[in-house]
Protein backbone atom coordinates (compact mmCIF):
# COMPACT_ATOMS: atom_id res chain seq x y z
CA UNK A 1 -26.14 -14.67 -21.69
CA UNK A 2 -24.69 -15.29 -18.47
CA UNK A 3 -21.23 -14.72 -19.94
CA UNK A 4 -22.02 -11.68 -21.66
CA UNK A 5 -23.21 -10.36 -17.91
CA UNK A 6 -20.02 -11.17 -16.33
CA UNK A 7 -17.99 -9.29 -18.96
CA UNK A 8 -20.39 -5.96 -18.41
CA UNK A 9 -19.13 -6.51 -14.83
CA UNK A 10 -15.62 -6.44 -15.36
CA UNK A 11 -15.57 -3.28 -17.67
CA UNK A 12 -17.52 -1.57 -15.42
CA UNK A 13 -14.97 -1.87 -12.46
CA UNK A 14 -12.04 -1.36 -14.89
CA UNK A 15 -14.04 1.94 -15.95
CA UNK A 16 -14.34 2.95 -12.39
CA UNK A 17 -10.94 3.00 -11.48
CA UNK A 18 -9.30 4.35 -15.36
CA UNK A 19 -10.93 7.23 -14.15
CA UNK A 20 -10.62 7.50 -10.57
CA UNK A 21 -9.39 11.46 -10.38
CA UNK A 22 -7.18 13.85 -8.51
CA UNK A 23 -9.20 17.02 -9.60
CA UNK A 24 -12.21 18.89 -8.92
CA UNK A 25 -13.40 21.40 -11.85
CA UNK A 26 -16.50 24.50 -11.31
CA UNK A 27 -18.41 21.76 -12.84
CA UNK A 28 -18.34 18.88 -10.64
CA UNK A 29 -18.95 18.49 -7.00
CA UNK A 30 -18.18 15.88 -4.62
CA UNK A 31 -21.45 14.71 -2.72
CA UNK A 32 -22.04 11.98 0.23
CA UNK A 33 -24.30 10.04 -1.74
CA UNK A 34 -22.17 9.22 -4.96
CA UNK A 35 -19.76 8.46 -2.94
CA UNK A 36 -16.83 9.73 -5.22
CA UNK A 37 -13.72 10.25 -4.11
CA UNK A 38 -10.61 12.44 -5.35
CA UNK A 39 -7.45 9.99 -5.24
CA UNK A 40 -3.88 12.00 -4.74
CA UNK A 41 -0.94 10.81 -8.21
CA UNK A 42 0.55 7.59 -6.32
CA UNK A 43 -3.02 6.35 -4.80
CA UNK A 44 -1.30 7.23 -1.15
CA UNK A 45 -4.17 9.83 0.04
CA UNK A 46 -7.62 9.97 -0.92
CA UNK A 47 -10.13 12.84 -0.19
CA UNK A 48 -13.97 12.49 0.75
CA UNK A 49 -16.22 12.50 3.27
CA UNK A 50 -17.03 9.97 5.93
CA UNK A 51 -18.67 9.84 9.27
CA UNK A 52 -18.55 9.25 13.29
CA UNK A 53 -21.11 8.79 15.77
CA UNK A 54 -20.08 10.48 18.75
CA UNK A 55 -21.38 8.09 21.78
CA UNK A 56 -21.94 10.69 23.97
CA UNK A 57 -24.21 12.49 22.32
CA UNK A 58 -27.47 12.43 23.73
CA UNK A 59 -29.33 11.68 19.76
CA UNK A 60 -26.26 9.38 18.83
CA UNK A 61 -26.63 10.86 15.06
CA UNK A 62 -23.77 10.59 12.52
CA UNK A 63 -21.79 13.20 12.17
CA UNK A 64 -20.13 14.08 8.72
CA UNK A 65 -17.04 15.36 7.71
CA UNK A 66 -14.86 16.04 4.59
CA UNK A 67 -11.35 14.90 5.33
CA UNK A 68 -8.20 13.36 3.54
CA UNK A 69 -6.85 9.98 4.68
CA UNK A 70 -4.32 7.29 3.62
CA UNK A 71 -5.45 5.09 0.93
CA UNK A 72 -4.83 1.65 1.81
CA UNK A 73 -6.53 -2.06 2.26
CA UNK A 74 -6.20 -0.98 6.14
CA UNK A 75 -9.72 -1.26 7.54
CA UNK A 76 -9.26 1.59 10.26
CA UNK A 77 -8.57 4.87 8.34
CA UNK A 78 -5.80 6.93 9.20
CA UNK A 79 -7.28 10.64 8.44
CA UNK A 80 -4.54 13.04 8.12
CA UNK A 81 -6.73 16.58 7.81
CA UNK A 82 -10.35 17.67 7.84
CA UNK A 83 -11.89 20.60 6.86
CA UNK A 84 -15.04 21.14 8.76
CA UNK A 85 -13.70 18.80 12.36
CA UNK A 86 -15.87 21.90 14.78
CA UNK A 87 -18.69 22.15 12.17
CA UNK A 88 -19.89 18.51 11.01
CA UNK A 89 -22.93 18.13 8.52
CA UNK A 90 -25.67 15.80 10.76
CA UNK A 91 -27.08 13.83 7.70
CA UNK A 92 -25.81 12.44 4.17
CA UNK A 93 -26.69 15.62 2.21
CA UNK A 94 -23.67 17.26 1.93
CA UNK A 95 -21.52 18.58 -0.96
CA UNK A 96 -18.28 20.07 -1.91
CA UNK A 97 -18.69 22.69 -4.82
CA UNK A 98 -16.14 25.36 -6.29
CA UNK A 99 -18.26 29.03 -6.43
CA UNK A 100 -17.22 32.19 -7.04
CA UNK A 101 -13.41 31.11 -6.85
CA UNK A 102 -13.62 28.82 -3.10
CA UNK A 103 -14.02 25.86 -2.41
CA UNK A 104 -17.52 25.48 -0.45
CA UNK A 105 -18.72 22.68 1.81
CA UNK A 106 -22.79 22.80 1.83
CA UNK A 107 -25.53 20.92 3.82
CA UNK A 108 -28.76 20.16 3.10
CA UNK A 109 -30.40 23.22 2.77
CA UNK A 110 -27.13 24.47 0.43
CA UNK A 111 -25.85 26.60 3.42
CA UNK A 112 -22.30 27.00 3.39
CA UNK A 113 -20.53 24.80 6.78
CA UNK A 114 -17.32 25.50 5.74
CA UNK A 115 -15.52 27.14 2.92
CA UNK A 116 -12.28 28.53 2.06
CA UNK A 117 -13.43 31.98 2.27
CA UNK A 118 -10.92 33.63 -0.13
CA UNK A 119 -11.97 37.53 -0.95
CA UNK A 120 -9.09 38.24 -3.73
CA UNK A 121 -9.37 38.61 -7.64
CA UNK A 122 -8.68 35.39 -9.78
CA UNK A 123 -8.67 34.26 -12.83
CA UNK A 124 -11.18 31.93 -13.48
CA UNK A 125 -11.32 28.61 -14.21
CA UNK A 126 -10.69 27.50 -10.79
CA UNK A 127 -9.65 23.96 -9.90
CA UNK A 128 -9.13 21.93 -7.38
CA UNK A 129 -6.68 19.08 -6.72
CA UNK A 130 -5.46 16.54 -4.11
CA UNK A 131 -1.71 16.78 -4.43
CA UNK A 132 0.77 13.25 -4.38
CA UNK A 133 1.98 14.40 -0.88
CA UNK A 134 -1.31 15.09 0.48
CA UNK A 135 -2.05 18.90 0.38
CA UNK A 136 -5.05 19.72 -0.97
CA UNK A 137 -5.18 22.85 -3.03
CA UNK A 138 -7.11 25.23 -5.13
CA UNK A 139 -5.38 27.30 -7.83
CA UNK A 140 -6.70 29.53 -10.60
CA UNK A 141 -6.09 29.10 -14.58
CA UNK A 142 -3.32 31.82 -15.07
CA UNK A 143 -0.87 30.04 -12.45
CA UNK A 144 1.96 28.80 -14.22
CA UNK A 145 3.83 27.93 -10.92
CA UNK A 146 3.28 24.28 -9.94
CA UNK A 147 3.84 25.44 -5.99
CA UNK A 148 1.78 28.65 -6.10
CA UNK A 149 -1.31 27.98 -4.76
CA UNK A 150 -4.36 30.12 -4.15
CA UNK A 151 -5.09 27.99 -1.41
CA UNK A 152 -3.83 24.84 0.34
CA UNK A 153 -4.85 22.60 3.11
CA UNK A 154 -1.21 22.82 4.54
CA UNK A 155 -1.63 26.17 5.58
CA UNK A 156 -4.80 24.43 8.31
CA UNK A 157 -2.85 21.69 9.97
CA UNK A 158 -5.87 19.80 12.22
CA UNK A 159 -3.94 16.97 14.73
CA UNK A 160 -1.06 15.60 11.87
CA UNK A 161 2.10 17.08 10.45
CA UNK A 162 2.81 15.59 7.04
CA UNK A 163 6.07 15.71 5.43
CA UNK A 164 6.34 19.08 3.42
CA UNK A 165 4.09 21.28 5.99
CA UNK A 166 5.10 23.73 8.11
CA UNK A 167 4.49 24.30 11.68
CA UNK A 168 4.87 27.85 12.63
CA UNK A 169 3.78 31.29 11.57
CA UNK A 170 4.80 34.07 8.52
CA UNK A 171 6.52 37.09 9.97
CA UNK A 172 4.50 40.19 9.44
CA UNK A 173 1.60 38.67 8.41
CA UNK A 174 -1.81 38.15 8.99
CA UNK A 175 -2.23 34.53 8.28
CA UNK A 176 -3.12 31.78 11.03
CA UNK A 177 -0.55 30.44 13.11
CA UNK A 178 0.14 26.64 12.04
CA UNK A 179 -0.10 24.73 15.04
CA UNK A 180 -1.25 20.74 15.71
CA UNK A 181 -4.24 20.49 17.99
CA UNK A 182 -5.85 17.13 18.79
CA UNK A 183 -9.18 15.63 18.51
CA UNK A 184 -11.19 15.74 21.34
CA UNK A 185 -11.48 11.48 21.66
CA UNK A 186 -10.10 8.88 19.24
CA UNK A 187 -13.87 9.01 17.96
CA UNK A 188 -14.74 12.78 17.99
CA UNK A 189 -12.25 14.96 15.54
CA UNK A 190 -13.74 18.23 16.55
CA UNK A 191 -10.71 20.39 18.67
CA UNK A 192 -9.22 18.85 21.62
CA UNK A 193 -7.64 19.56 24.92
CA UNK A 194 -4.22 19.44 23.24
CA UNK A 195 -2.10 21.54 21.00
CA UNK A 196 1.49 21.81 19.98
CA UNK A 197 2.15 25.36 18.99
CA UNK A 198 5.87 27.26 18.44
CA UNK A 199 6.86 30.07 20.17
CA UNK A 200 7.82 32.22 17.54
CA UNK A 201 8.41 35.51 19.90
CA UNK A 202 11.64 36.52 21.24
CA UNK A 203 15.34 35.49 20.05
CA UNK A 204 14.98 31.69 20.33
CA UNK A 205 12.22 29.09 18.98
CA UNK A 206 10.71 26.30 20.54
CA UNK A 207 7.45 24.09 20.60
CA UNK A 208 5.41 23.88 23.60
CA UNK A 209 2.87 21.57 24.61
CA UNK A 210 -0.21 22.43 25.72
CA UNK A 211 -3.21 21.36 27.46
CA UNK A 212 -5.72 23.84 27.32
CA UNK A 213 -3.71 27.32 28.44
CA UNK A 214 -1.50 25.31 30.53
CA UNK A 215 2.16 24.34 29.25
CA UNK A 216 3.15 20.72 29.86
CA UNK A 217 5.99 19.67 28.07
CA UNK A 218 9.01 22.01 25.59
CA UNK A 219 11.43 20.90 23.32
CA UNK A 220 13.78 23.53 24.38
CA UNK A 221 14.81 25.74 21.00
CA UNK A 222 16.68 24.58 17.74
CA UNK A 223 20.42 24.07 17.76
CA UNK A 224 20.82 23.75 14.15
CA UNK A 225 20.65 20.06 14.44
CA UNK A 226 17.99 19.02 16.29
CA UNK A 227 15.66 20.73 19.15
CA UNK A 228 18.08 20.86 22.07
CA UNK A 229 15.61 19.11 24.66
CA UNK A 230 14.67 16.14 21.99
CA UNK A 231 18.45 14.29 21.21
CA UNK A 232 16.84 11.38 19.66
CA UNK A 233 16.06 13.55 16.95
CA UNK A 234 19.60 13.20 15.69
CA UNK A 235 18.86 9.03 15.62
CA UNK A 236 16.12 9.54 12.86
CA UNK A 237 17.85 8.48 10.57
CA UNK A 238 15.35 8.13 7.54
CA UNK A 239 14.08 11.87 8.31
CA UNK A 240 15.73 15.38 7.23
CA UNK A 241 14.76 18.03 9.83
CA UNK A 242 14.43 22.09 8.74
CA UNK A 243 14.07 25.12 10.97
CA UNK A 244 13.47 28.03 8.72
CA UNK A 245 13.79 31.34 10.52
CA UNK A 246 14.06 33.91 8.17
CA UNK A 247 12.32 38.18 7.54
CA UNK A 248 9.50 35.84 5.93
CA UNK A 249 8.99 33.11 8.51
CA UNK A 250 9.39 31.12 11.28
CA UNK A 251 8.58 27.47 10.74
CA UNK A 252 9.74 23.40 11.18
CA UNK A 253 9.13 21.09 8.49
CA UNK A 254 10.90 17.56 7.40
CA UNK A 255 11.13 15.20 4.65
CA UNK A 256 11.32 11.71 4.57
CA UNK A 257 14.61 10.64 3.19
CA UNK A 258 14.79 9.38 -0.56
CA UNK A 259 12.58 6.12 0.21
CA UNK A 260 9.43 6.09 -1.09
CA UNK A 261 8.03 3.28 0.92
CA UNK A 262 8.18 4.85 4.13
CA UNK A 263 5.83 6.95 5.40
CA UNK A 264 6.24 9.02 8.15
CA UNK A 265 3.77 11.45 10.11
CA UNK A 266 3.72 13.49 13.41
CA UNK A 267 0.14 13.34 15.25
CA UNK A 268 -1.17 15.10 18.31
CA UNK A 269 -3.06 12.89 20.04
CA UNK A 270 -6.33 13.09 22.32
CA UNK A 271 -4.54 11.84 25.11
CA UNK A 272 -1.89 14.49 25.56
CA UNK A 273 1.11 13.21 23.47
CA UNK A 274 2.90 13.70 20.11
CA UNK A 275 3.85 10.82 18.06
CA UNK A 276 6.19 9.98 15.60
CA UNK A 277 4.24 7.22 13.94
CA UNK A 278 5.76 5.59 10.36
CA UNK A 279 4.57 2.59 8.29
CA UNK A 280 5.41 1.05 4.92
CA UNK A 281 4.01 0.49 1.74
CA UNK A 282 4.56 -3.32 1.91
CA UNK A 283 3.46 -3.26 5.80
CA UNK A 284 0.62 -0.92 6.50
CA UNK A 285 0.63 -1.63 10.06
CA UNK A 286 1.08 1.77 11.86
CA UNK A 287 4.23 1.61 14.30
CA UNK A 288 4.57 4.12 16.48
CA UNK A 289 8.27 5.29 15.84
CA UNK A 290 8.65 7.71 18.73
CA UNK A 291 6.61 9.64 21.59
CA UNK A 292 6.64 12.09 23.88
CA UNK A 293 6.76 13.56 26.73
CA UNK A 294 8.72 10.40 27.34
CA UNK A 295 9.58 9.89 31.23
CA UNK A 296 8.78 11.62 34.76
CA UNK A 297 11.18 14.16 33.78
CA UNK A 298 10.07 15.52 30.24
CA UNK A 299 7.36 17.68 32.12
CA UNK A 300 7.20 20.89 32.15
CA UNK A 301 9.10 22.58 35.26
CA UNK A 302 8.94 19.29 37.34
CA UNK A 303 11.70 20.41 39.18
CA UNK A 304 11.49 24.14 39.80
CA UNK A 305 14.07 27.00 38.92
CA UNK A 306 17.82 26.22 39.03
CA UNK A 307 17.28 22.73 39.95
CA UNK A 308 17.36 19.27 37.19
CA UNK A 309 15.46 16.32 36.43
CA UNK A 310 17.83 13.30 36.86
CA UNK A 311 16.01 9.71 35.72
CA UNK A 312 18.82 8.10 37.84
CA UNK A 313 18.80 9.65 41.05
CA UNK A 314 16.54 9.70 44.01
CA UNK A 315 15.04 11.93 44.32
CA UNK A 316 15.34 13.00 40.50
CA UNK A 317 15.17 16.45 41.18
CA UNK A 318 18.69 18.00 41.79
CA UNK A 319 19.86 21.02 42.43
CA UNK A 320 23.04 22.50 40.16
CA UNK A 321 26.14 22.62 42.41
CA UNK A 322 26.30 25.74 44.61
CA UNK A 323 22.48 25.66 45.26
CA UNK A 324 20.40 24.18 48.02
CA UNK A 325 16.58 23.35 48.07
CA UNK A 326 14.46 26.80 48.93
CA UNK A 327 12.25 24.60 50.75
CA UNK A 328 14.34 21.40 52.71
CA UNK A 329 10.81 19.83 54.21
CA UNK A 330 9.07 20.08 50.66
CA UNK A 331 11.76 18.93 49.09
CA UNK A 332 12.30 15.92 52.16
CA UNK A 333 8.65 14.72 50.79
CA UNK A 334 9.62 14.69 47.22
CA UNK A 335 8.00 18.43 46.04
CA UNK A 336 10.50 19.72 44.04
CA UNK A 337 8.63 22.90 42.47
CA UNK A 338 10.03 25.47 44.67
CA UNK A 339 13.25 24.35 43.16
CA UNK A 340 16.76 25.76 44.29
CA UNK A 341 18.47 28.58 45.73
CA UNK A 342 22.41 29.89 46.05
CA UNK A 343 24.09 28.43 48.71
CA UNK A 344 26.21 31.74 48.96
CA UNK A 345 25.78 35.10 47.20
CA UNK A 346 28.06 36.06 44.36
CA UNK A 347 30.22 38.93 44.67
CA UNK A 348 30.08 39.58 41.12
CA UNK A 349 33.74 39.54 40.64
CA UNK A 350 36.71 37.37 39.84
CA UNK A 351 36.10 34.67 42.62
CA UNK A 352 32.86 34.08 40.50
CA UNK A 353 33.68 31.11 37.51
CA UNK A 354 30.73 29.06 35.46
CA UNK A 355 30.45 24.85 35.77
CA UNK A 356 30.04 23.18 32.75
CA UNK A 357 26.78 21.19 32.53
CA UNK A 358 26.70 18.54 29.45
CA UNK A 359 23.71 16.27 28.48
CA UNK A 360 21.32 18.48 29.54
CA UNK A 361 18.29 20.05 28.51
CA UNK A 362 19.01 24.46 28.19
CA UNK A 363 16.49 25.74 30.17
CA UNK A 364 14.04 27.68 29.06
CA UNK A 365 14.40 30.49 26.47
CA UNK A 366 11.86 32.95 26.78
CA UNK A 367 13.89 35.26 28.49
CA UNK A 368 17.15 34.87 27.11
CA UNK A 369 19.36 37.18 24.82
CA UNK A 370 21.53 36.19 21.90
CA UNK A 371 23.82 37.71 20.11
CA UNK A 372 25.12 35.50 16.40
CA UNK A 373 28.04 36.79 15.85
CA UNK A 374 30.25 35.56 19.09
CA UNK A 375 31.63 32.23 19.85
CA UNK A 376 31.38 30.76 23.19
CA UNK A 377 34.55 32.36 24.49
CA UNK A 378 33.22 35.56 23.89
CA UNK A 379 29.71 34.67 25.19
CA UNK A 380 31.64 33.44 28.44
CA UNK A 381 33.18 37.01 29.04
CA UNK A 382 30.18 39.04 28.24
CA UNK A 383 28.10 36.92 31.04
CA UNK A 384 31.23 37.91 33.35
CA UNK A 385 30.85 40.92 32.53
CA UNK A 386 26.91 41.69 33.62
CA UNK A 387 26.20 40.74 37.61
CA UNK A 388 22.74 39.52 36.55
CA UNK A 389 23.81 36.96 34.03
CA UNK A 390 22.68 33.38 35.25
CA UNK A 391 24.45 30.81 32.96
CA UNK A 392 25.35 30.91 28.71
CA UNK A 393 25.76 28.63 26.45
CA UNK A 394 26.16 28.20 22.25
CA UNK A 395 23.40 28.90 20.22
CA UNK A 396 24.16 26.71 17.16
CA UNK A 397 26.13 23.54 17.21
CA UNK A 398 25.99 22.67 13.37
CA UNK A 399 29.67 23.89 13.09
CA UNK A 400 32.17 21.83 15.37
CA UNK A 401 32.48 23.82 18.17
CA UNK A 402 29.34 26.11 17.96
CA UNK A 403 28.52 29.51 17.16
CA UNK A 404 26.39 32.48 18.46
CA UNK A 405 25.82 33.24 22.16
CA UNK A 406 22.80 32.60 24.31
CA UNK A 407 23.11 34.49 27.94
CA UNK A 408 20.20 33.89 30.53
CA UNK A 409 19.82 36.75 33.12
CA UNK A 410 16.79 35.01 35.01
CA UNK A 411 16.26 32.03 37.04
CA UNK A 412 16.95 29.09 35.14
CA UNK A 413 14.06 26.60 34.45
CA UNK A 414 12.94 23.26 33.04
CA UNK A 415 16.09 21.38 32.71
CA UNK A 416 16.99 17.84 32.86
CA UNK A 417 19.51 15.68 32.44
CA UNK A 418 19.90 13.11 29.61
CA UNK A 419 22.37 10.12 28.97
CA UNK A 420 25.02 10.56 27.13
């Protein structure tokens, strides 16, 4: 008898996991209190709900939330995207349903607390399913397309960029930007103080960092390699970077290189900076790969206009040759953000020349012109050419000795210098 017992066991646990599921149909429904899970193909994310007790809260209740995290023997979850992080259910009544072609999330009282809130015509059944690289996604019966969603979690990045999203926005559309923004405490997912968001207006692209309204750190814009203001990119070795700027979108994605046993994620954190973090199949310990802002000089316009961050100098705010400090007592008591002046005015002629500056970060871009079809030659003479043109410099390095022409005709700002 005994025996017989133990045997009911095991085929009940080997039942459990045969079955284990990467799809939800309009018949089932994921609830807090069965516990069931959806499991992404490769068992590397898993999608369900789970809790937090936020300590300041007055009532210290739970606080319930349907999320996707990575799926190992780890102890402290890694959660990668949540649905409803502003909008947590406060009890263990909750349940994720398909109706009427969306995904709802409902409470207690079957009020919708989140839901995909698609309005358009589709062709029922709908399903649901928890893709191998982490997107979760709702399409409709008639979609022959593997990639063609009706819906997908990649589209509402929370505080993580996995490989295969997309920060950025569609051109001439209506969607929501994509943009990282962080939980508010390592305990409290609901929207933080920080976001990472790309500027997608203007001639040139780059990400900004954010606390609140207030810009703290930039990656200065895409070179065709690498975000000029972020040269260790070109050291990550196991990642392929993209910049997609197309009539259909502006965007940055990556891949992780053809090794399956690395995985790779960016993360905004609650405490102001984004991380590179990786970690192996084989070693699930989390190791944070990279981080910034980095130094003293990564932030944003430490140094004021027409003047450079310099790690190595003291001070390590210098001013580009032919300038002088506006402001010689702030700048005697180390406050560099009234930054630098001309030393003497041009005469906007031929006694005026350009000096080279290598290593360094281009300053910022917001301002700037560019025109693709010149080489740096060209770009040189047409910044001769127009008195209020401050500096130039290529706009893609991907070919040898770069392409396309960026002119500044403003004050030059946010730069620093970085080893060679």
């Amino acid at each position: 008898y005994h025996q017989s017992c133990t045997i009911f066991f095991l085929v009940l646990i080997q039942f459990h996991h045969v079955f284990s599921t990467n799809t939800l149909s309009p018949n089932d429904a994921l609830t807090i209190s069965s516990n069931k899970t959806l499991v992404s193909p490769g068992d590397v994310f898993e999608l369900g709900f789970f809790k937090t007790t936020t300590r300041n809260s007055r009532d210290g209740t739970d606080r319930w939330y349907l999320g996707i995290w990575y799926k190992t023997t780890s102890d402290q979850r890694t959660y990668v995207w949540i649905a409803n992080r502003d909008n947590p259910l406060h009890n263990s009544m909750g349940s994720l349903k398909i109706s009427h072609a969306n995904l709802v999330l409902l409470d207690q009282s079957d009020t919708p607390v989140w839901s995909t809130n698609l309005t358009g015509v589709a062709h029922l059944p709908v399903t649901a399913e928890l893709l191998a690289n982490g997107n979760f996604v709702l399409r409709d019966s008639k979609t022959n397309d593997l990639d063609r969603f009706m819906w997908q979690s990649f589209d509402f990045p929370v505080d993580t960029l996995l490989p295969e999203m997309k920060l950025g926005r569609k051109v001439n559309s209506s969607e929501k930007e994509k943009i990282l923004t962080s939980w508010k405490s390592p305990t409290d997912p609901s929207s933080g103080d920080y976001s990472f968001i790309l500027e997608t207006e203007g001639f040139l692209h780059e990400f900004y960092l954010f606390k609140n309204e207030f810009k703290v750190y930039r990656t200065a814009p895409w070179n065709g390699v690498r975000f000029n203001g972020v040269p260790k990119m070109q050291n990550w070795s196991y990642i392929d970077n993209s910049f997609i700027d197309n009539k259909e979108e502006v965007a940055y994605t990556f891949r992780v290189n053809n090794n399956h046993n690395i995985h790779s994620r960016f993360r905004m954190s609650s405490t102001g900076y984004l991380q590179v973090i990786t970690w192996t199949k084989t070693v699930p310990q989390r190791n944070m790969f990279w981080s910034f802002p980095e130094d003293t000089c990564d932030p944003y316009k430490v140094c004021g206009p027409y003047a450079y961050c310099d790690m190595h100098t003291t001070p390590m705010c210098n001013c580009i040759k032919g300038f002088v400090p506006k402001n010689a007592a702030q700048w005697d008591l180390r406050d560099a953000s009234g930054g630098c002046v001309r030393s003497s005015k041009l005469s906007c002629g031929e006694r005026d020349g350009f000096l080279r500056l290598g290593q360094l970060k281009l300053p910022e871009t917001s301002e700037a012109l560019v025109e693709k079809g010149i080489g740096l030659k060209e770009c040189k003479e047409k910044c001769l050419r127009d008195c209020h043109c401050t500096g130039f410099a290529n706009m893609d390095i991907m070919n040898g000795g770069g392409s396309g022409c960026v002119t500044w005709t403003g004050e030059l700002v946010d730069m620093r210098d970085y080893d060679a």
